[in-house]
PDBML (XML) file of the C-alpha atoms, coordinates in Angstrom:
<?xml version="1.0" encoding="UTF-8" ?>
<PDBx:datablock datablockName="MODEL"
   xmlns:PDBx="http://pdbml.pdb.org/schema/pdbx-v50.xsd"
   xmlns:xsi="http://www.w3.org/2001/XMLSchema-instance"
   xsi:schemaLocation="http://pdbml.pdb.org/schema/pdbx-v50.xsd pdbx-v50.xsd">
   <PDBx:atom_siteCategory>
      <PDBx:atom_site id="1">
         <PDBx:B_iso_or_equiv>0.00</PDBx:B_iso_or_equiv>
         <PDBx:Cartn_x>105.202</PDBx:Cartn_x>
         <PDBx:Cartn_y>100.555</PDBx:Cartn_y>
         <PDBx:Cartn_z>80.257</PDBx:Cartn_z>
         <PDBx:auth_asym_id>A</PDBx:auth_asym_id>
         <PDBx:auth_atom_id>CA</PDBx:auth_atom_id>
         <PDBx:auth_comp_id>UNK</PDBx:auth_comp_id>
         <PDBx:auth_seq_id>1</PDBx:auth_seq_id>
         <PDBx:group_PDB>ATOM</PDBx:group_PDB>
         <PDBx:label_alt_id xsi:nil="true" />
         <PDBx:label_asym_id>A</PDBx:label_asym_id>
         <PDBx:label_atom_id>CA</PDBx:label_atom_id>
         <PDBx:label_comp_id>UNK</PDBx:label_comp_id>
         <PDBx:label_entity_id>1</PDBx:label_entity_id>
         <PDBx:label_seq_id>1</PDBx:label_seq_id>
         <PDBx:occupancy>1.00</PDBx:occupancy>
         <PDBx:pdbx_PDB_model_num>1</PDBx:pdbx_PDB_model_num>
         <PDBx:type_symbol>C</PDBx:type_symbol>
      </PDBx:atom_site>
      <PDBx:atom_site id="2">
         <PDBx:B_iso_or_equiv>0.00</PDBx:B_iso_or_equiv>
         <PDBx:Cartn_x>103.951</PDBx:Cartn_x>
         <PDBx:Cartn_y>98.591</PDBx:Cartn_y>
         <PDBx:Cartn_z>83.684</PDBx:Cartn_z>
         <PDBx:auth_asym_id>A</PDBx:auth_asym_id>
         <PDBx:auth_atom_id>CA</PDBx:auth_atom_id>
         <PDBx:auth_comp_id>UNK</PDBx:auth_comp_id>
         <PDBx:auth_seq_id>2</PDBx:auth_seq_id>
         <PDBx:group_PDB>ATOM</PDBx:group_PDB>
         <PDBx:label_alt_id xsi:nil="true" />
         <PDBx:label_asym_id>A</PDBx:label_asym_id>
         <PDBx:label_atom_id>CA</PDBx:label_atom_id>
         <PDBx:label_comp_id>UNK</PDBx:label_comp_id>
         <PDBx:label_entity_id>1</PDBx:label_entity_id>
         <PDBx:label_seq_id>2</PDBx:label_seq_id>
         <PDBx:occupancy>1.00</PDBx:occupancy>
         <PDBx:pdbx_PDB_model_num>1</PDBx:pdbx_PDB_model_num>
         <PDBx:type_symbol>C</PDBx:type_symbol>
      </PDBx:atom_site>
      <PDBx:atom_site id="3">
         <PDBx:B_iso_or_equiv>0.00</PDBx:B_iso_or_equiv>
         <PDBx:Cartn_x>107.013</PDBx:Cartn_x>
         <PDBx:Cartn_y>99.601</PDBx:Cartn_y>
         <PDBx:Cartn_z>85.244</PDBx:Cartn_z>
         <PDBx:auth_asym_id>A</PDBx:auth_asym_id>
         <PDBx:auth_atom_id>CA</PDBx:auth_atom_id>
         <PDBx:auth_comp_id>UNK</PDBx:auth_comp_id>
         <PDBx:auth_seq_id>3</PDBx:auth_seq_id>
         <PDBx:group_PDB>ATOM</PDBx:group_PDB>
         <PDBx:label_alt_id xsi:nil="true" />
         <PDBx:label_asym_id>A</PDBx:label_asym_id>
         <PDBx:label_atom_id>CA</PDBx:label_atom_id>
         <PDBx:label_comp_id>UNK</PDBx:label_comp_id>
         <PDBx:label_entity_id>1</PDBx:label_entity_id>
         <PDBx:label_seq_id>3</PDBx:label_seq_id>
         <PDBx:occupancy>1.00</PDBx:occupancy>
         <PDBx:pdbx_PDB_model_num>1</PDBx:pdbx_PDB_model_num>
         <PDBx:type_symbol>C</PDBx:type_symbol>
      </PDBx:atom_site>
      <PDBx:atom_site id="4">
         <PDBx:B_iso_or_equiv>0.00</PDBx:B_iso_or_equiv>
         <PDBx:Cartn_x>107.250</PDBx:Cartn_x>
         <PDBx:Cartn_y>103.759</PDBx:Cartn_y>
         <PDBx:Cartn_z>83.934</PDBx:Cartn_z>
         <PDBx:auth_asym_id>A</PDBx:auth_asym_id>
         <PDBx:auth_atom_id>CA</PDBx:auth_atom_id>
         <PDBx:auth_comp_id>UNK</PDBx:auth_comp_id>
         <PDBx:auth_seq_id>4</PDBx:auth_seq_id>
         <PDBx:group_PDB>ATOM</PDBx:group_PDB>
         <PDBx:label_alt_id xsi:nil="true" />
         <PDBx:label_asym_id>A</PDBx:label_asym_id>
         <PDBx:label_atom_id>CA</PDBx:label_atom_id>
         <PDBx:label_comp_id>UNK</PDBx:label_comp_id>
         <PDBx:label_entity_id>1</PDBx:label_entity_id>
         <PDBx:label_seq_id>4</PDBx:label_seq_id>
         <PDBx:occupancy>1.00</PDBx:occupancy>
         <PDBx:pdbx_PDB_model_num>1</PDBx:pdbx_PDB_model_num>
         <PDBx:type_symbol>C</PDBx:type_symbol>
      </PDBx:atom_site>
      <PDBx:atom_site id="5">
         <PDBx:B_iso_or_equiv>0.00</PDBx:B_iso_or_equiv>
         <PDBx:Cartn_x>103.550</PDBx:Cartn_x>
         <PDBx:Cartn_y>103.442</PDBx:Cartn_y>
         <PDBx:Cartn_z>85.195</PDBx:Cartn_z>
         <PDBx:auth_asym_id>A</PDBx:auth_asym_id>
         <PDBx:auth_atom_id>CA</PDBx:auth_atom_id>
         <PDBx:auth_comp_id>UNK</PDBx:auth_comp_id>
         <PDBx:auth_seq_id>5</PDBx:auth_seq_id>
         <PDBx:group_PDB>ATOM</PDBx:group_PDB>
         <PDBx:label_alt_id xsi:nil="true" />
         <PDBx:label_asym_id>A</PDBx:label_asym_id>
         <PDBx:label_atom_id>CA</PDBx:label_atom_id>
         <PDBx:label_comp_id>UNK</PDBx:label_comp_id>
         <PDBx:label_entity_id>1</PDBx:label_entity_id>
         <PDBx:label_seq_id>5</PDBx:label_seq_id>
         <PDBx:occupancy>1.00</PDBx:occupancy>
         <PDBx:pdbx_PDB_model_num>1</PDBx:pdbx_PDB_model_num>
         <PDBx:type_symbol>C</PDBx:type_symbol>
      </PDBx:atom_site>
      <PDBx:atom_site id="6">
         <PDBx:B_iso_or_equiv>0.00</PDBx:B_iso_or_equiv>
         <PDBx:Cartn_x>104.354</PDBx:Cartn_x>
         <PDBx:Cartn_y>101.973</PDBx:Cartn_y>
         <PDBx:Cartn_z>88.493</PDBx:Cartn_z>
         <PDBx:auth_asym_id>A</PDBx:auth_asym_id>
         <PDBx:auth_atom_id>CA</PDBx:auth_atom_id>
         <PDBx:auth_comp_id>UNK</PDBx:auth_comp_id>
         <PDBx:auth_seq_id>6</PDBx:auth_seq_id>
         <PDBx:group_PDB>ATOM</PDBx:group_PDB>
         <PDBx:label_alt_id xsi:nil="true" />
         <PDBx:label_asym_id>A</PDBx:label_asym_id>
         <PDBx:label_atom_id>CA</PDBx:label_atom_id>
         <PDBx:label_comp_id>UNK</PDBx:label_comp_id>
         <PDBx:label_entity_id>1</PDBx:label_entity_id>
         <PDBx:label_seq_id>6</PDBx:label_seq_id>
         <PDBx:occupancy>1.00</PDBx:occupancy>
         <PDBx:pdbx_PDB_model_num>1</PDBx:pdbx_PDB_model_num>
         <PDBx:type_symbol>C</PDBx:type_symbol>
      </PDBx:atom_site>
      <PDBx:atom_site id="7">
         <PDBx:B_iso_or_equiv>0.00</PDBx:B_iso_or_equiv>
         <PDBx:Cartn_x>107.072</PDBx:Cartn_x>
         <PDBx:Cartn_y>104.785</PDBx:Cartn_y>
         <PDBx:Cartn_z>88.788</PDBx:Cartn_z>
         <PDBx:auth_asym_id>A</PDBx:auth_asym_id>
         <PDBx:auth_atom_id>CA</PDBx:auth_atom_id>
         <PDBx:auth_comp_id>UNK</PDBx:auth_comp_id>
         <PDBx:auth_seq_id>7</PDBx:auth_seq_id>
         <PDBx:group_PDB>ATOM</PDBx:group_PDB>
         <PDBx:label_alt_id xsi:nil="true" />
         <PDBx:label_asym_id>A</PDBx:label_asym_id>
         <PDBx:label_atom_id>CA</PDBx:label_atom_id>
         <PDBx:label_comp_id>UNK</PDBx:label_comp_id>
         <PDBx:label_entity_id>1</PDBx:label_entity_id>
         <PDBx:label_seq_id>7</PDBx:label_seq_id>
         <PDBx:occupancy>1.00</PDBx:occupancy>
         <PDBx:pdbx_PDB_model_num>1</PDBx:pdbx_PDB_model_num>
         <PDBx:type_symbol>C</PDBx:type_symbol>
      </PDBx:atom_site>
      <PDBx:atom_site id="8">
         <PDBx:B_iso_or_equiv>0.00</PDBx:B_iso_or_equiv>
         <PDBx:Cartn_x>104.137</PDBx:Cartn_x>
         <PDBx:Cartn_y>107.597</PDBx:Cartn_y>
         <PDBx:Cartn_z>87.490</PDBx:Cartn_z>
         <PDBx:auth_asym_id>A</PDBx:auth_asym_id>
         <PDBx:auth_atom_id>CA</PDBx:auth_atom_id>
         <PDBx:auth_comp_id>UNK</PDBx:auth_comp_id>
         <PDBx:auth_seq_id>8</PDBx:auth_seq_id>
         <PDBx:group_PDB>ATOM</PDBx:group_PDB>
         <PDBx:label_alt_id xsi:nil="true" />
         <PDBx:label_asym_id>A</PDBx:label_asym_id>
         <PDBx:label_atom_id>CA</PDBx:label_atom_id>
         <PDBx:label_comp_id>UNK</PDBx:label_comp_id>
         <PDBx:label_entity_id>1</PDBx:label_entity_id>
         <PDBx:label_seq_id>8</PDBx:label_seq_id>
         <PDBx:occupancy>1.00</PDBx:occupancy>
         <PDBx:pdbx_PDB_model_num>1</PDBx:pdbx_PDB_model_num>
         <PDBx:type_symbol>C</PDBx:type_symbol>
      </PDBx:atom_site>
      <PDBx:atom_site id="9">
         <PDBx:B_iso_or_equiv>0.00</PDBx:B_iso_or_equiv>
         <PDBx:Cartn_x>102.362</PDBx:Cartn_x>
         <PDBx:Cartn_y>106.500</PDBx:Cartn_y>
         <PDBx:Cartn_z>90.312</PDBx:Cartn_z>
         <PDBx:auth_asym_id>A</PDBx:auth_asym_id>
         <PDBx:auth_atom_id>CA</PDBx:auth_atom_id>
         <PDBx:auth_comp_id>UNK</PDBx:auth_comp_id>
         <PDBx:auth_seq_id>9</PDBx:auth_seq_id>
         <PDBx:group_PDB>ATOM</PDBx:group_PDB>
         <PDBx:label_alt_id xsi:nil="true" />
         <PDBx:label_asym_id>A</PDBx:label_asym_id>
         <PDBx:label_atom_id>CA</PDBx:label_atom_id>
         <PDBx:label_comp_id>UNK</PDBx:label_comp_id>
         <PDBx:label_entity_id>1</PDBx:label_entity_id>
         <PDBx:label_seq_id>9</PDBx:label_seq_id>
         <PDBx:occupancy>1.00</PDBx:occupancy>
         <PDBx:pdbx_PDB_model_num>1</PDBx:pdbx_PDB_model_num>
         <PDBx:type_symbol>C</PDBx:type_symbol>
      </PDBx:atom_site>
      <PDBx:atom_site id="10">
         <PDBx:B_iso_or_equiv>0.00</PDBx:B_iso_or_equiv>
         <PDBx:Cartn_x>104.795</PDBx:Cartn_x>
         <PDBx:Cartn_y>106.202</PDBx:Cartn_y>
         <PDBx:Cartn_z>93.430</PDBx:Cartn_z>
         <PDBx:auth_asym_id>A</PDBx:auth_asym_id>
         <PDBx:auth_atom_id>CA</PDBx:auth_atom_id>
         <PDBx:auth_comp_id>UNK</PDBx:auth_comp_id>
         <PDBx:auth_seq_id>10</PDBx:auth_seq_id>
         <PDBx:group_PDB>ATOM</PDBx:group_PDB>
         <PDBx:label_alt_id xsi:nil="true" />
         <PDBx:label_asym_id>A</PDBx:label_asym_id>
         <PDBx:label_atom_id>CA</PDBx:label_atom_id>
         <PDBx:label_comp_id>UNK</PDBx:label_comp_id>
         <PDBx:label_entity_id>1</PDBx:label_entity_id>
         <PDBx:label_seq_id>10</PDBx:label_seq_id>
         <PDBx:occupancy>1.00</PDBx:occupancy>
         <PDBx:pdbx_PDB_model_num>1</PDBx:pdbx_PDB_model_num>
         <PDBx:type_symbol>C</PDBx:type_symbol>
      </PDBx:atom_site>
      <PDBx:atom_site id="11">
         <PDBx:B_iso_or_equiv>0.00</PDBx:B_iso_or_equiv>
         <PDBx:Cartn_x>105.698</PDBx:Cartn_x>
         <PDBx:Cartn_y>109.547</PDBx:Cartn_y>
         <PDBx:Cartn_z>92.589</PDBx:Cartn_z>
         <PDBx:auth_asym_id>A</PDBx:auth_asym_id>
         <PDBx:auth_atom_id>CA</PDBx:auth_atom_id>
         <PDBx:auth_comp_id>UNK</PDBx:auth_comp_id>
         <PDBx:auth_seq_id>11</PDBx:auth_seq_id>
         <PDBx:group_PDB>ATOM</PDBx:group_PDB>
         <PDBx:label_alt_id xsi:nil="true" />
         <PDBx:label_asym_id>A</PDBx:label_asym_id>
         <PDBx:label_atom_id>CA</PDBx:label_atom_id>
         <PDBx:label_comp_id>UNK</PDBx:label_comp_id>
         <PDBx:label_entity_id>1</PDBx:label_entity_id>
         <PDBx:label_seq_id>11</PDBx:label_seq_id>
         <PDBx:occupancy>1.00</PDBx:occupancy>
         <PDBx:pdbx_PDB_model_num>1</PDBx:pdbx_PDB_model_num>
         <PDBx:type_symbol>C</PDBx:type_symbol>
      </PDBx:atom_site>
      <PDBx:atom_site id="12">
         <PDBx:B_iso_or_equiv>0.00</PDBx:B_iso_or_equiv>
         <PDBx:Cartn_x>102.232</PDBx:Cartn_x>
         <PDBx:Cartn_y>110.762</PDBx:Cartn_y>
         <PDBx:Cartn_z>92.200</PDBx:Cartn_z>
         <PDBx:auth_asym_id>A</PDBx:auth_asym_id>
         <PDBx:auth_atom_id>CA</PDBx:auth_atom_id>
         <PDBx:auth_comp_id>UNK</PDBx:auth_comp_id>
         <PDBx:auth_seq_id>12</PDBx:auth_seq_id>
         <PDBx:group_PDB>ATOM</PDBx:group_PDB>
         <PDBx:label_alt_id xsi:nil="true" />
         <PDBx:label_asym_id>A</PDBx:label_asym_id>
         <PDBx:label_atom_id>CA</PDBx:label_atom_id>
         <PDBx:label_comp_id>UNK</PDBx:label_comp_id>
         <PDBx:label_entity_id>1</PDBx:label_entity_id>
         <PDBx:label_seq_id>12</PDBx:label_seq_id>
         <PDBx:occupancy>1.00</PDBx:occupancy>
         <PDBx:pdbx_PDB_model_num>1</PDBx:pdbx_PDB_model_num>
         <PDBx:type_symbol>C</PDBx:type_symbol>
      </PDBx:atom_site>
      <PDBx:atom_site id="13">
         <PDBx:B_iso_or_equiv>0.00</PDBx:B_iso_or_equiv>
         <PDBx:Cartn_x>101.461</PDBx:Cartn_x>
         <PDBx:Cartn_y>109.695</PDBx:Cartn_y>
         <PDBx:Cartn_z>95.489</PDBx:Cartn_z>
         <PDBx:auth_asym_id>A</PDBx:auth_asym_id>
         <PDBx:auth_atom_id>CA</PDBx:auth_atom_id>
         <PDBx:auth_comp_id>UNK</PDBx:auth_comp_id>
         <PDBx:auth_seq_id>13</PDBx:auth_seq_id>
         <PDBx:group_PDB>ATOM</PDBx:group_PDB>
         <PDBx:label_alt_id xsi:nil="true" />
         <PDBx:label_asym_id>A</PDBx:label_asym_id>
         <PDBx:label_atom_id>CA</PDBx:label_atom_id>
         <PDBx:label_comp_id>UNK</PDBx:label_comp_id>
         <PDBx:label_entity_id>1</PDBx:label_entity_id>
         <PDBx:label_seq_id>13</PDBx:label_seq_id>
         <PDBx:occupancy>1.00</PDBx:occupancy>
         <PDBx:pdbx_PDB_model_num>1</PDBx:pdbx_PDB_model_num>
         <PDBx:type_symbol>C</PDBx:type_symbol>
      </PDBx:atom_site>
      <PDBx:atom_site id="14">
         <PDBx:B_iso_or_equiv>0.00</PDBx:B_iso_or_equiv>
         <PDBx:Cartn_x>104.581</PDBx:Cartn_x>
         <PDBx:Cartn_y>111.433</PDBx:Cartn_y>
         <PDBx:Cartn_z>97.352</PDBx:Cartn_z>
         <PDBx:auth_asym_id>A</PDBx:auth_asym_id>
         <PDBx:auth_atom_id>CA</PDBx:auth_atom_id>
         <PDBx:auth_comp_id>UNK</PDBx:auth_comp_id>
         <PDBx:auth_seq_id>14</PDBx:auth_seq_id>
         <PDBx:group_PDB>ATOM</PDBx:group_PDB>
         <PDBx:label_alt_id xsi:nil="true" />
         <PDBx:label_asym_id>A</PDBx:label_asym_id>
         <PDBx:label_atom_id>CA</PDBx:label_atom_id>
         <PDBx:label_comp_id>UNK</PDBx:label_comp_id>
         <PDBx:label_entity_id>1</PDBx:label_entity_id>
         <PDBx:label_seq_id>14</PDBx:label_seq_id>
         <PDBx:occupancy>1.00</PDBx:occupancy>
         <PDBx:pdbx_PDB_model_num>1</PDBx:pdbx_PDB_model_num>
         <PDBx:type_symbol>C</PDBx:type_symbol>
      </PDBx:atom_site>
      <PDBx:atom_site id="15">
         <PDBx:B_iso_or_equiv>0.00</PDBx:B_iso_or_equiv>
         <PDBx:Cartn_x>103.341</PDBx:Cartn_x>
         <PDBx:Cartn_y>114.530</PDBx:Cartn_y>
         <PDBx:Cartn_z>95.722</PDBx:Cartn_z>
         <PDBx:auth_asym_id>A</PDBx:auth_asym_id>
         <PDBx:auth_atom_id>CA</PDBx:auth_atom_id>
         <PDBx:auth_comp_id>UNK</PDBx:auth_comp_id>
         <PDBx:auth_seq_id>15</PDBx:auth_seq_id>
         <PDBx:group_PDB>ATOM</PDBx:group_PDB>
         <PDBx:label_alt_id xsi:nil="true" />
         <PDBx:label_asym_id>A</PDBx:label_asym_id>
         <PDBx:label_atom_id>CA</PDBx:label_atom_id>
         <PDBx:label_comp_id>UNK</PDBx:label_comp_id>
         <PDBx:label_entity_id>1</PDBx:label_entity_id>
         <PDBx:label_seq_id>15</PDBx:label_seq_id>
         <PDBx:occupancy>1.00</PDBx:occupancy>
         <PDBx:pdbx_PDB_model_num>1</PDBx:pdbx_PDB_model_num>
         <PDBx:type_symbol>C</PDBx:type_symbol>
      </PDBx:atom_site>
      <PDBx:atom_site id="16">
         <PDBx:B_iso_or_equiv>0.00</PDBx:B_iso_or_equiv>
         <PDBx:Cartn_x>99.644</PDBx:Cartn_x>
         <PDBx:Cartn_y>114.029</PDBx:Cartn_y>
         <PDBx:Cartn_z>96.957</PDBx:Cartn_z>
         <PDBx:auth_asym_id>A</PDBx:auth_asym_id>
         <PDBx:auth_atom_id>CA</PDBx:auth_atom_id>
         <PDBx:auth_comp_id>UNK</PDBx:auth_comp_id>
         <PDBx:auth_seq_id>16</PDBx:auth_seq_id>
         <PDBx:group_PDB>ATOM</PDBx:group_PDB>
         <PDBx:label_alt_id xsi:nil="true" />
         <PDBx:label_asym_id>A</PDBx:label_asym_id>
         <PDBx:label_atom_id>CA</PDBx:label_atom_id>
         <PDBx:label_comp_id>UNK</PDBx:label_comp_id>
         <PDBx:label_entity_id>1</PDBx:label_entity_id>
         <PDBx:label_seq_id>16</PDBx:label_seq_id>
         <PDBx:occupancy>1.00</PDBx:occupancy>
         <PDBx:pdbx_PDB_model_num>1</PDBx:pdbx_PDB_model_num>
         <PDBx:type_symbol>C</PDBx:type_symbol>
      </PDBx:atom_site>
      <PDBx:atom_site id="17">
         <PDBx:B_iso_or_equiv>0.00</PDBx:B_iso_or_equiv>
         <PDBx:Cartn_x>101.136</PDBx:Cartn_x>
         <PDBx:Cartn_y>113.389</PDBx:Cartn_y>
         <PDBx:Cartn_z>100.362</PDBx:Cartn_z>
         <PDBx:auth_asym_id>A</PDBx:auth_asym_id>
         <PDBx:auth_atom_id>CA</PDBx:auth_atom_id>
         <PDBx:auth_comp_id>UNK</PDBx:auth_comp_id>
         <PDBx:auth_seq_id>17</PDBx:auth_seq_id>
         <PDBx:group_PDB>ATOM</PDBx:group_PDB>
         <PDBx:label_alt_id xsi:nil="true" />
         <PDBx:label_asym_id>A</PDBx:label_asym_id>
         <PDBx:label_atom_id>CA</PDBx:label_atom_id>
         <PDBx:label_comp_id>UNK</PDBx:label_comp_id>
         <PDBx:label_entity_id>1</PDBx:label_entity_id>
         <PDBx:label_seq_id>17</PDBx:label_seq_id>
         <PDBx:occupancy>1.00</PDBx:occupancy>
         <PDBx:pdbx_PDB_model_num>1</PDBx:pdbx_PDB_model_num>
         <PDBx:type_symbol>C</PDBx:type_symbol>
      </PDBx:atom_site>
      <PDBx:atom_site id="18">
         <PDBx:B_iso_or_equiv>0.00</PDBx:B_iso_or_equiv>
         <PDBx:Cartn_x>103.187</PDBx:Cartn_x>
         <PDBx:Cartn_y>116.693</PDBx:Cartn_y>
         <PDBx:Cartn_z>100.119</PDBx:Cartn_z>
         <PDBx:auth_asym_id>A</PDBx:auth_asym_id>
         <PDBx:auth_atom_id>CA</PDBx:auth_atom_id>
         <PDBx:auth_comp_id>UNK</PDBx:auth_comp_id>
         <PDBx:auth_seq_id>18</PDBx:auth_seq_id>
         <PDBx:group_PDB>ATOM</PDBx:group_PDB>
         <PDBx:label_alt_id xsi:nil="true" />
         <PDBx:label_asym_id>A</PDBx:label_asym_id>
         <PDBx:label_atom_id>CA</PDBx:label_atom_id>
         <PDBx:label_comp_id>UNK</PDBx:label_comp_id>
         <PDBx:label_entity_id>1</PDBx:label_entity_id>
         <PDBx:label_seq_id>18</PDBx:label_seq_id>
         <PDBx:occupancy>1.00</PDBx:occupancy>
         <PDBx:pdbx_PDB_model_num>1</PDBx:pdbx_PDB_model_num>
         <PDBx:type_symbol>C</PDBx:type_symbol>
      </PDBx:atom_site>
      <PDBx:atom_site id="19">
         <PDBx:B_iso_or_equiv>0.00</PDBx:B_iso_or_equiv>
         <PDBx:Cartn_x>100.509</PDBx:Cartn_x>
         <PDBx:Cartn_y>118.789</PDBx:Cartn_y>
         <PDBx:Cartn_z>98.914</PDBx:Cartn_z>
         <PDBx:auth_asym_id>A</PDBx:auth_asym_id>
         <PDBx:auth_atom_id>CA</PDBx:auth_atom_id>
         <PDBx:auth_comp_id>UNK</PDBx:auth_comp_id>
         <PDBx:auth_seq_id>19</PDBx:auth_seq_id>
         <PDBx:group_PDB>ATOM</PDBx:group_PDB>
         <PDBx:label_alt_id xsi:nil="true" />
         <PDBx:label_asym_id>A</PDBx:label_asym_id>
         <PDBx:label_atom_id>CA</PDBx:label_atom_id>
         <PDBx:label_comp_id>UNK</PDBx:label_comp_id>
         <PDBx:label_entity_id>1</PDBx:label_entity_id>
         <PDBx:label_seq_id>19</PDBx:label_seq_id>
         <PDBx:occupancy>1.00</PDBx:occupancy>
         <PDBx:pdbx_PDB_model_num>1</PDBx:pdbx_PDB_model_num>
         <PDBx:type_symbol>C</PDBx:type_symbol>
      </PDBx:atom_site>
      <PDBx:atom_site id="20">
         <PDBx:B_iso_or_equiv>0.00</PDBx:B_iso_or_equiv>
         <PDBx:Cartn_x>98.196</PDBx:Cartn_x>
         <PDBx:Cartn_y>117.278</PDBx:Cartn_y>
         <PDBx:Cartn_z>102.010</PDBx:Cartn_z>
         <PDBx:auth_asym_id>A</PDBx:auth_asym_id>
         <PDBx:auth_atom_id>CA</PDBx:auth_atom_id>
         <PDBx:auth_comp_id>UNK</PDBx:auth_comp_id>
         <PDBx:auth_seq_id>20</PDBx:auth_seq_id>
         <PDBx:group_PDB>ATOM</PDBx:group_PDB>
         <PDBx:label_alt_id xsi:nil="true" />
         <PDBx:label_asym_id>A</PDBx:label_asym_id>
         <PDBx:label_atom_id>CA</PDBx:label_atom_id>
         <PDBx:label_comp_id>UNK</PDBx:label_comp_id>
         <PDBx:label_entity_id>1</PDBx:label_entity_id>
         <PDBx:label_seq_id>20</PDBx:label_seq_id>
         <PDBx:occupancy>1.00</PDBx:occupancy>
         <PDBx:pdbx_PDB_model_num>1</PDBx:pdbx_PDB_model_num>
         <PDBx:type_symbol>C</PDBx:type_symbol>
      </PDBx:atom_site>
      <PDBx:atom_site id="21">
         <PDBx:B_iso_or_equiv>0.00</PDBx:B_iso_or_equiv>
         <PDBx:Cartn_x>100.252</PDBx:Cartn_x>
         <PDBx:Cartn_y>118.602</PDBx:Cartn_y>
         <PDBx:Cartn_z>104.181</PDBx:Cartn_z>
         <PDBx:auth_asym_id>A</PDBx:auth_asym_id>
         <PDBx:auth_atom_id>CA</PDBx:auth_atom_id>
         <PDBx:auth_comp_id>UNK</PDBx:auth_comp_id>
         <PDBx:auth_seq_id>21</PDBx:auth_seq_id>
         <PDBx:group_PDB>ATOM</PDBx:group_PDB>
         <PDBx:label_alt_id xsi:nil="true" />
         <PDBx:label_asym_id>A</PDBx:label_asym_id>
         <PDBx:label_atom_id>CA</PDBx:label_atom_id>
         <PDBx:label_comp_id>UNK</PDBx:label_comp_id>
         <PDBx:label_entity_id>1</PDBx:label_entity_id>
         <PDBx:label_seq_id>21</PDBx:label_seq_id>
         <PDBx:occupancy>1.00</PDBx:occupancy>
         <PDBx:pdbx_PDB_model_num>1</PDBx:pdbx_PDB_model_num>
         <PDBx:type_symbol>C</PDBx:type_symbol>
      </PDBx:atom_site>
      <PDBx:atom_site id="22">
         <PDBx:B_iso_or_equiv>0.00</PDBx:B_iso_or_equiv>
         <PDBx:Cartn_x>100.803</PDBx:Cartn_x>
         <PDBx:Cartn_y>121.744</PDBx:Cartn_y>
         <PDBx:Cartn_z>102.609</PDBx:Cartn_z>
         <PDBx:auth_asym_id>A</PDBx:auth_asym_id>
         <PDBx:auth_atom_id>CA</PDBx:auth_atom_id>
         <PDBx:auth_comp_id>UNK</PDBx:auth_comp_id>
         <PDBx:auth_seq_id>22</PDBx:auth_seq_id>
         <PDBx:group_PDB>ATOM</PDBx:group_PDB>
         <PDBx:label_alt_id xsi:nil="true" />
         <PDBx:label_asym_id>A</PDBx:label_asym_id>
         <PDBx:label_atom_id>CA</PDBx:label_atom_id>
         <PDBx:label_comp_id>UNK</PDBx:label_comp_id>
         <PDBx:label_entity_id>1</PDBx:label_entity_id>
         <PDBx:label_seq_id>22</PDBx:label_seq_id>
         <PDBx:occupancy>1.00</PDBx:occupancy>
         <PDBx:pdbx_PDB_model_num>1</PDBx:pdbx_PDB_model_num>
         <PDBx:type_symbol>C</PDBx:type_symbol>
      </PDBx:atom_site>
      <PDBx:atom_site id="23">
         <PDBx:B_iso_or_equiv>0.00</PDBx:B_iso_or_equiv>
         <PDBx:Cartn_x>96.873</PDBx:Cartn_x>
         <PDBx:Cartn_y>122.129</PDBx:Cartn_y>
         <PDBx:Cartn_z>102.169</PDBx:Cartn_z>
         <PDBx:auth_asym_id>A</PDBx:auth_asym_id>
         <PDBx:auth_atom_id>CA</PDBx:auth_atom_id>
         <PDBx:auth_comp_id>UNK</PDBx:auth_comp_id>
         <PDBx:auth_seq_id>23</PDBx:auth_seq_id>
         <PDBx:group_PDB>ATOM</PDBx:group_PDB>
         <PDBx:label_alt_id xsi:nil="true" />
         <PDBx:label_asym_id>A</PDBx:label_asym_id>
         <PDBx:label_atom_id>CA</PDBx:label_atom_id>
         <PDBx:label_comp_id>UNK</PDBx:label_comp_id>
         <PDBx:label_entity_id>1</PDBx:label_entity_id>
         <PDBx:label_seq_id>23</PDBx:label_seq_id>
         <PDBx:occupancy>1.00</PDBx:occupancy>
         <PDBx:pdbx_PDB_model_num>1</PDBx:pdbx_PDB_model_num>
         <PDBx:type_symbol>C</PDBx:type_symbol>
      </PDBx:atom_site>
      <PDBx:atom_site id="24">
         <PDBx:B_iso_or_equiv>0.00</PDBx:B_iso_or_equiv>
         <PDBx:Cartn_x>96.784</PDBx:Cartn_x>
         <PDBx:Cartn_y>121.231</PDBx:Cartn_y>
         <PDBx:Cartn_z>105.892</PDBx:Cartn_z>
         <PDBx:auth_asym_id>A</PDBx:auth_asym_id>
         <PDBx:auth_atom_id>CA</PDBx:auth_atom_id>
         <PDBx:auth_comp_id>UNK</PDBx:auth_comp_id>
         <PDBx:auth_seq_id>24</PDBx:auth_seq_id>
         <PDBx:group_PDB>ATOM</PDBx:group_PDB>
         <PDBx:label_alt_id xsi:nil="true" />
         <PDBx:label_asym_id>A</PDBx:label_asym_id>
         <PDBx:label_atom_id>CA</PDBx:label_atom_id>
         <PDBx:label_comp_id>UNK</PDBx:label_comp_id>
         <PDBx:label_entity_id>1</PDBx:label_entity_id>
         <PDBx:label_seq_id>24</PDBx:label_seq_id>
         <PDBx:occupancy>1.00</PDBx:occupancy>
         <PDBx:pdbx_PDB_model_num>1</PDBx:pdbx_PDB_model_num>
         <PDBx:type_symbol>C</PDBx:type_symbol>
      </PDBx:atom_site>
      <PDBx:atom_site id="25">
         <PDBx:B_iso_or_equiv>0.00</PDBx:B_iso_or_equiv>
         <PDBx:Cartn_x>99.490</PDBx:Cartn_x>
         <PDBx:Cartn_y>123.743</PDBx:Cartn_y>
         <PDBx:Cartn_z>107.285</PDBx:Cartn_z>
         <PDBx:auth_asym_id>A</PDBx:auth_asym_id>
         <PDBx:auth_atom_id>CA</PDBx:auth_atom_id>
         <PDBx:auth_comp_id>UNK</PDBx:auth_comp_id>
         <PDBx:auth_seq_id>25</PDBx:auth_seq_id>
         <PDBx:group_PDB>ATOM</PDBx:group_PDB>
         <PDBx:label_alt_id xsi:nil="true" />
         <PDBx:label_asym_id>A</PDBx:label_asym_id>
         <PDBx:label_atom_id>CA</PDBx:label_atom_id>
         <PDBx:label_comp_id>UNK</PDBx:label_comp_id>
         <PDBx:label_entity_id>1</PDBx:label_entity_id>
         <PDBx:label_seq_id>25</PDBx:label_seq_id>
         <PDBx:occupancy>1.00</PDBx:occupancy>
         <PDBx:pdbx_PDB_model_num>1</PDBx:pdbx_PDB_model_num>
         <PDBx:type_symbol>C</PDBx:type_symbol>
      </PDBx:atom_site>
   </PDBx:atom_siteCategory>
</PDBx:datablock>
């Protein structure tokens, strides 16, 4: 479960990064 999690959140994080820069263009 620690490693789906760890996954969950590494990909969580790309998307917040992608939808920064969307918000920002």
């Amino acid at each position: 479960q620690l490693q789906q999690l760890a996954k969950s959140r590494a990909d969580l994080e790309s998307a917040i990064v992608t939808a920064d820069a969307e918000a920002y263009q």
